[in-house]
PDB file of N, CA and C in Angstrom:
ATOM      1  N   UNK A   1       4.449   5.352 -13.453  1.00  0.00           N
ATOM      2  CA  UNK A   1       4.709   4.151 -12.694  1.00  0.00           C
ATOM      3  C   UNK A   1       3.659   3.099 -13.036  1.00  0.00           C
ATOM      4  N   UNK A   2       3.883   1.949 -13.321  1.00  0.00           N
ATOM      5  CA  UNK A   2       3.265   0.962 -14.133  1.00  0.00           C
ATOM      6  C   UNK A   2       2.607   0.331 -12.571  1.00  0.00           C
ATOM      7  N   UNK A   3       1.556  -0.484 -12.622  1.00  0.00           N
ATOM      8  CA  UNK A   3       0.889  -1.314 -11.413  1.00  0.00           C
ATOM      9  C   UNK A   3       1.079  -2.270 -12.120  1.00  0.00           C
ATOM     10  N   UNK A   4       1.126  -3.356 -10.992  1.00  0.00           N
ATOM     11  CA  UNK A   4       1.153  -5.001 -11.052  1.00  0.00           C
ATOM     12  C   UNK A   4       1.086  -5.689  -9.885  1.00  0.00           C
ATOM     13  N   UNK A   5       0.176  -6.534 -10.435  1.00  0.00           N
ATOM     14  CA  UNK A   5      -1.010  -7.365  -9.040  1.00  0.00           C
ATOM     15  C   UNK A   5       0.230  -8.892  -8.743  1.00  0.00           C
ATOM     16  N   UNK A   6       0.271  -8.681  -7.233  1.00  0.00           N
ATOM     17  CA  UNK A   6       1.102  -9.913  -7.129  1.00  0.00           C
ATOM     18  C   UNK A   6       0.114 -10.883  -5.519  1.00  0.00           C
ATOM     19  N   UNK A   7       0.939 -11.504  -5.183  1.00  0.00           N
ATOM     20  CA  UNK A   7       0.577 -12.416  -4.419  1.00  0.00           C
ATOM     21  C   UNK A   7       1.550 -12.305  -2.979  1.00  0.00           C
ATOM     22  N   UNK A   8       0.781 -11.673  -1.648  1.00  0.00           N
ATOM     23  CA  UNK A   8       2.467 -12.394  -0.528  1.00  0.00           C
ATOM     24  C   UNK A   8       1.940 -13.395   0.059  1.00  0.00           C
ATOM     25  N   UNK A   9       2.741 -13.769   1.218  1.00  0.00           N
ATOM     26  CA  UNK A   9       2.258 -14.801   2.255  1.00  0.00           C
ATOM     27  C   UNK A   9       3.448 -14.542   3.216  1.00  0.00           C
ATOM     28  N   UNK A  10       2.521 -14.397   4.610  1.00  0.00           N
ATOM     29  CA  UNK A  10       3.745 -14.420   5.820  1.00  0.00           C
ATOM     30  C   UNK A  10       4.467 -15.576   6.081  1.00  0.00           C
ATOM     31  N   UNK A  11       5.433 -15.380   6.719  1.00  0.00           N
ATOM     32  CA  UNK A  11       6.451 -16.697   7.333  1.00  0.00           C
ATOM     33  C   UNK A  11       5.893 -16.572   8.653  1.00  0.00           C
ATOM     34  N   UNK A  12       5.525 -17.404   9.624  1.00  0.00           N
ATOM     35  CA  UNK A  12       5.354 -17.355  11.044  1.00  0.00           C
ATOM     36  C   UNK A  12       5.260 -17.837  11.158  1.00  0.00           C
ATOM     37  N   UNK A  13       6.610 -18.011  12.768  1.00  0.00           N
ATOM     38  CA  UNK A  13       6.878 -19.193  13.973  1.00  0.00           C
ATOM     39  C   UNK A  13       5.801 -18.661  14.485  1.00  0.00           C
ATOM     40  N   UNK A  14       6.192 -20.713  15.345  1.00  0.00           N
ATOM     41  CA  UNK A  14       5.285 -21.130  16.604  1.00  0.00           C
ATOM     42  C   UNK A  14       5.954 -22.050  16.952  1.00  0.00           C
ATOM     43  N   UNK A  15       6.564 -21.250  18.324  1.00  0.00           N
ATOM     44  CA  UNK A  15       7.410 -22.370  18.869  1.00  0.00           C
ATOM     45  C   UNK A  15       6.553 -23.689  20.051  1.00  0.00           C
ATOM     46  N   UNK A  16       5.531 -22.867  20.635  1.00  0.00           N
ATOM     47  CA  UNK A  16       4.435 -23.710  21.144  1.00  0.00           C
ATOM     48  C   UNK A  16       3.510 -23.729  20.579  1.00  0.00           C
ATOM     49  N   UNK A  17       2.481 -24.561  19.565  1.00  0.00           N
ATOM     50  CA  UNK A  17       1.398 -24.634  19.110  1.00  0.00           C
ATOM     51  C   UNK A  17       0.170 -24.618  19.870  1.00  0.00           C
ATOM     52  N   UNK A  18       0.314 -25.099  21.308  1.00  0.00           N
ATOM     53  CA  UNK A  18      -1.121 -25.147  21.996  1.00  0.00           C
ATOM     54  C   UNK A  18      -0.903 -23.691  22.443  1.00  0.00           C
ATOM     55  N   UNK A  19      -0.260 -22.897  22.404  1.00  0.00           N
ATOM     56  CA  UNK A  19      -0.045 -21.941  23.034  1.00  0.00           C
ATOM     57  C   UNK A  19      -1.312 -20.501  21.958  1.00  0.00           C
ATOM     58  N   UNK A  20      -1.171 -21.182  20.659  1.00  0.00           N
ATOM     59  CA  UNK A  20      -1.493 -20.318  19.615  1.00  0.00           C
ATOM     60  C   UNK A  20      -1.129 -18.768  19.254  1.00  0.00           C
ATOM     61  N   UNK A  21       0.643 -19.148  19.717  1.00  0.00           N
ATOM     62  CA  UNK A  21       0.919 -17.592  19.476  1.00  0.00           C
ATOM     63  C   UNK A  21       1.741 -17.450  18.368  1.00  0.00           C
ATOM     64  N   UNK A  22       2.093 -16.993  17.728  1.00  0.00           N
ATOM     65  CA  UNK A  22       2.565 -16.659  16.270  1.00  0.00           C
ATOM     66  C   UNK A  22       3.156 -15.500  16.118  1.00  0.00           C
ATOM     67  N   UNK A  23       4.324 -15.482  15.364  1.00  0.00           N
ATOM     68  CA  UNK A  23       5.198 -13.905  15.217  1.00  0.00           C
ATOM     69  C   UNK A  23       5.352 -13.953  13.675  1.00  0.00           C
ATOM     70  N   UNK A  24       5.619 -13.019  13.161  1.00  0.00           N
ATOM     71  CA  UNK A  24       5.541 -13.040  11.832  1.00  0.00           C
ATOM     72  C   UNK A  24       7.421 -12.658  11.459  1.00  0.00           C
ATOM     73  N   UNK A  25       7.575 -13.725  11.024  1.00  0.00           N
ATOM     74  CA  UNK A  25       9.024 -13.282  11.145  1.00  0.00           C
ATOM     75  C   UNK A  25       9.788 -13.597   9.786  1.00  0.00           C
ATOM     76  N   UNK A  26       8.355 -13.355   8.681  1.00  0.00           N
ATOM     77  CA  UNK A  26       9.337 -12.813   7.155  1.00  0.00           C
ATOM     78  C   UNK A  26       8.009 -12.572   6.340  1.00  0.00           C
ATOM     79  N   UNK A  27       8.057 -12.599   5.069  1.00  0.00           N
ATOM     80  CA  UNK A  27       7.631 -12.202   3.560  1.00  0.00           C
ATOM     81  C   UNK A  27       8.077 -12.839   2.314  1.00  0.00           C
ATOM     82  N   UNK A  28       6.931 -13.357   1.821  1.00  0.00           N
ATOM     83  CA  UNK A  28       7.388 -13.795   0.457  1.00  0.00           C
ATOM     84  C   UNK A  28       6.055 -13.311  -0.760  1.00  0.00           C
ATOM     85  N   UNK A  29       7.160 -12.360  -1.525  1.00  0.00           N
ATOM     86  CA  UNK A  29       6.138 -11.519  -2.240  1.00  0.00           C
ATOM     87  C   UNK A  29       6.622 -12.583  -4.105  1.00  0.00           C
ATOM     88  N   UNK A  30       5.236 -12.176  -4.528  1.00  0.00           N
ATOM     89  CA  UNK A  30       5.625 -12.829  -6.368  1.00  0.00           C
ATOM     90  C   UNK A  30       4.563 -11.869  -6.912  1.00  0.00           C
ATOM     91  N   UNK A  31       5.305 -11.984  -7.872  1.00  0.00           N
ATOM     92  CA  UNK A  31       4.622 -10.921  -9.352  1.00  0.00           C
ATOM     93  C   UNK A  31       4.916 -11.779 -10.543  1.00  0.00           C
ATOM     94  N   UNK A  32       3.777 -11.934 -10.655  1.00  0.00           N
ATOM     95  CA  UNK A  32       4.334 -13.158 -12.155  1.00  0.00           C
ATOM     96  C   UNK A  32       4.463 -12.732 -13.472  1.00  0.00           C
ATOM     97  N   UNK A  33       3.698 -11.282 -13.414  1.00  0.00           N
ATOM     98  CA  UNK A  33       3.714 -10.356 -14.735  1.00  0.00           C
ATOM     99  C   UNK A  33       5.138 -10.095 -14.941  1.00  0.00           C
ATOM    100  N   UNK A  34       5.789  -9.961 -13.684  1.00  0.00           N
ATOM    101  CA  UNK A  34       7.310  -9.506 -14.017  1.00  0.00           C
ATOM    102  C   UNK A  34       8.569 -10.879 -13.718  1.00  0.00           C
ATOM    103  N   UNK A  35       7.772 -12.103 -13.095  1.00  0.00           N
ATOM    104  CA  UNK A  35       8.783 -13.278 -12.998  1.00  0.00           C
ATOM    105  C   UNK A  35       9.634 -12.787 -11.959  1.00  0.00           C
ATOM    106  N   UNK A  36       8.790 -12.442 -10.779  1.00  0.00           N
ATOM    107  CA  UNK A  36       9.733 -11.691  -9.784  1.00  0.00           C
ATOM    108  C   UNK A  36       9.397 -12.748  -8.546  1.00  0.00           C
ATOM    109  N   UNK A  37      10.306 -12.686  -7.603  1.00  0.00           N
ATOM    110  CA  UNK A  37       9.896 -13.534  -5.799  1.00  0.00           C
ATOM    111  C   UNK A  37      10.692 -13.068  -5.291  1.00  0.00           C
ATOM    112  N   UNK A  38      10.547 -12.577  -4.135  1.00  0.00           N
ATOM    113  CA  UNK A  38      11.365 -11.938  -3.424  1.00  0.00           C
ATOM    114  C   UNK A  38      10.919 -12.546  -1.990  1.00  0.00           C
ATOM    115  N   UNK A  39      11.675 -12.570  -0.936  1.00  0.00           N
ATOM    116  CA  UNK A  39      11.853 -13.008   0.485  1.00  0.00           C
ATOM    117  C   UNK A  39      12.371 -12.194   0.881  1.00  0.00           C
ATOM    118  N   UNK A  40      12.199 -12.280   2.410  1.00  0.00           N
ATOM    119  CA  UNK A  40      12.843 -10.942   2.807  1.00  0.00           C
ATOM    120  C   UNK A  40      12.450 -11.820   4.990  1.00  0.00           C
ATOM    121  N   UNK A  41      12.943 -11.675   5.434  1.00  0.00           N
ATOM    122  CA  UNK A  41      13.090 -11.909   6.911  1.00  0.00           C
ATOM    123  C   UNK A  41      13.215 -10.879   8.380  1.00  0.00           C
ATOM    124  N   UNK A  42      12.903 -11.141   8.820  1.00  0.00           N
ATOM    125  CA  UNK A  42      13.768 -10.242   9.809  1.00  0.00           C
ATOM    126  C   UNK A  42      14.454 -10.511  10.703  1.00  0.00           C
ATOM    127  N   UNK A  43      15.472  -9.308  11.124  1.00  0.00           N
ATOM    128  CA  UNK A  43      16.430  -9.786  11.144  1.00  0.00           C
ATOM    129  C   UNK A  43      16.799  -9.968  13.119  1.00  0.00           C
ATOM    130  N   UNK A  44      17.506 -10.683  12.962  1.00  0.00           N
ATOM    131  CA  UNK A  44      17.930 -11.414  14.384  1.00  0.00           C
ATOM    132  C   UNK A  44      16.863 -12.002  15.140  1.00  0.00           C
ATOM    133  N   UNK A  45      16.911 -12.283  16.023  1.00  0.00           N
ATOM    134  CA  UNK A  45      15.530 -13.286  17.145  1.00  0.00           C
ATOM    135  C   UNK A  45      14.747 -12.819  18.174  1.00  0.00           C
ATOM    136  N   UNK A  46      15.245 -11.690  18.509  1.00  0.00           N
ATOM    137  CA  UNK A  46      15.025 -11.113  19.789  1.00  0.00           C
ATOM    138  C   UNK A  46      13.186 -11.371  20.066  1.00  0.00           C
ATOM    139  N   UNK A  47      12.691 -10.927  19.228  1.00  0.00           N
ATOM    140  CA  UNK A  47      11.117 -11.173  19.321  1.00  0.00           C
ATOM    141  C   UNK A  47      10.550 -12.276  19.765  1.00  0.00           C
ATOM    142  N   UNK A  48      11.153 -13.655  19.428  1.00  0.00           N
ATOM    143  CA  UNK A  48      11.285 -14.868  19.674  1.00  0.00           C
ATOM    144  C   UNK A  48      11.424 -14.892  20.665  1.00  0.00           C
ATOM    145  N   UNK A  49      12.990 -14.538  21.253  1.00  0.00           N
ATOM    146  CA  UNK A  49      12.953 -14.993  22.774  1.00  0.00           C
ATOM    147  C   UNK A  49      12.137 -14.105  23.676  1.00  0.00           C
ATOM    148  N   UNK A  50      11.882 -13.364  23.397  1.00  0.00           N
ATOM    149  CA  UNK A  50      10.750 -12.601  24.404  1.00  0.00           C
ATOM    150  C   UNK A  50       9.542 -13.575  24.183  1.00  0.00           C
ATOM    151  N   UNK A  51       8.616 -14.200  23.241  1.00  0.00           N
ATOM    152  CA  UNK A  51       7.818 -15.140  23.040  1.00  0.00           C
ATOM    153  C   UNK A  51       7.839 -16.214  24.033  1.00  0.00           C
ATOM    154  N   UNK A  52       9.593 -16.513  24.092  1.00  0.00           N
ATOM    155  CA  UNK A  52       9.961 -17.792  24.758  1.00  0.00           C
ATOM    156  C   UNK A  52       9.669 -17.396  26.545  1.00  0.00           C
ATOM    157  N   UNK A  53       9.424 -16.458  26.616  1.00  0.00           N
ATOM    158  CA  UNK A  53       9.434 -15.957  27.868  1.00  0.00           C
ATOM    159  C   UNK A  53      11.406 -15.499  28.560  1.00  0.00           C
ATOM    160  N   UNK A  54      11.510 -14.961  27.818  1.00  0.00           N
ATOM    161  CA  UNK A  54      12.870 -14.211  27.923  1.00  0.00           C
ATOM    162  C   UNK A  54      13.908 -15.332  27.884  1.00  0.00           C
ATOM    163  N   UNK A  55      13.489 -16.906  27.983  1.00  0.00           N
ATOM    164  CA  UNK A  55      14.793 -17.720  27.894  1.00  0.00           C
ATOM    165  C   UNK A  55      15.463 -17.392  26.649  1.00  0.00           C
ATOM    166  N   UNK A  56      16.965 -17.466  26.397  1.00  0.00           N
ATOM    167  CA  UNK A  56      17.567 -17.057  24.818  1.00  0.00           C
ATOM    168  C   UNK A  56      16.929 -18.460  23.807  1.00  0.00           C
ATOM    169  N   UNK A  57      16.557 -18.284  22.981  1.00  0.00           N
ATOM    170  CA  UNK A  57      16.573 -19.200  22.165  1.00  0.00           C
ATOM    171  C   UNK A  57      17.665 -19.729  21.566  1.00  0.00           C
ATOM    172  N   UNK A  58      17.643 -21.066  20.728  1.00  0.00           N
ATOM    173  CA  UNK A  58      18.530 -21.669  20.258  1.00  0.00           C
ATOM    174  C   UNK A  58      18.213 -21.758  18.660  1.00  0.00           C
ATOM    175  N   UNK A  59      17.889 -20.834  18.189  1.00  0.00           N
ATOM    176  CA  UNK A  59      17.509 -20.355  16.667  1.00  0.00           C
ATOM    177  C   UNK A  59      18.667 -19.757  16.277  1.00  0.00           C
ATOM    178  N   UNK A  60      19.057 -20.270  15.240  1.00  0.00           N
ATOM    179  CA  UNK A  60      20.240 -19.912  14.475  1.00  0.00           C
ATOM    180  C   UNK A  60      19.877 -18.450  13.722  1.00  0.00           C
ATOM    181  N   UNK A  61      20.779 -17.529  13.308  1.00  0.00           N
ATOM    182  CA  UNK A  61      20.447 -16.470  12.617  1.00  0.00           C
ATOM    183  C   UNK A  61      20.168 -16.530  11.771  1.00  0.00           C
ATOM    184  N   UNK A  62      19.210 -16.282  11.312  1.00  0.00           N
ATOM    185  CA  UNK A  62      18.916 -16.675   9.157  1.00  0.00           C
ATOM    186  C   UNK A  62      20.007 -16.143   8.173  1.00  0.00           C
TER     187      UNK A  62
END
């Protein structure tokens, strides 16, 4: 199995900023040795609206 050094970075909402709370709600990985990027999310909101304090949010599904 070959190694190769890449780079991620999280996606994370904040639906209140003074609030300073943050959910991590994807991934974006690159490998440039291989010309690769991949994304990746998760899936549905539920985490969110618990954030929101149980109101449903109005976030569309990715």
């Amino acid at each position: 199995m070959e190694h190769h050094q890449g780079k991620y970075a999280l996606v994370q909402f904040c639906p209140v900023p003074e609030r300073l709370e943050f959910l991590n709600i994807g991934l974006v990985l690159v490998v440039p040795e291989l010309d690769f990027v991949g994304i990746r999310f998760a899936r549905g909101h539920s985490r969110i609206d618990r954030l929101l304090d149980g109101s449903p949010s109005r976030i569309s599904t990715l």
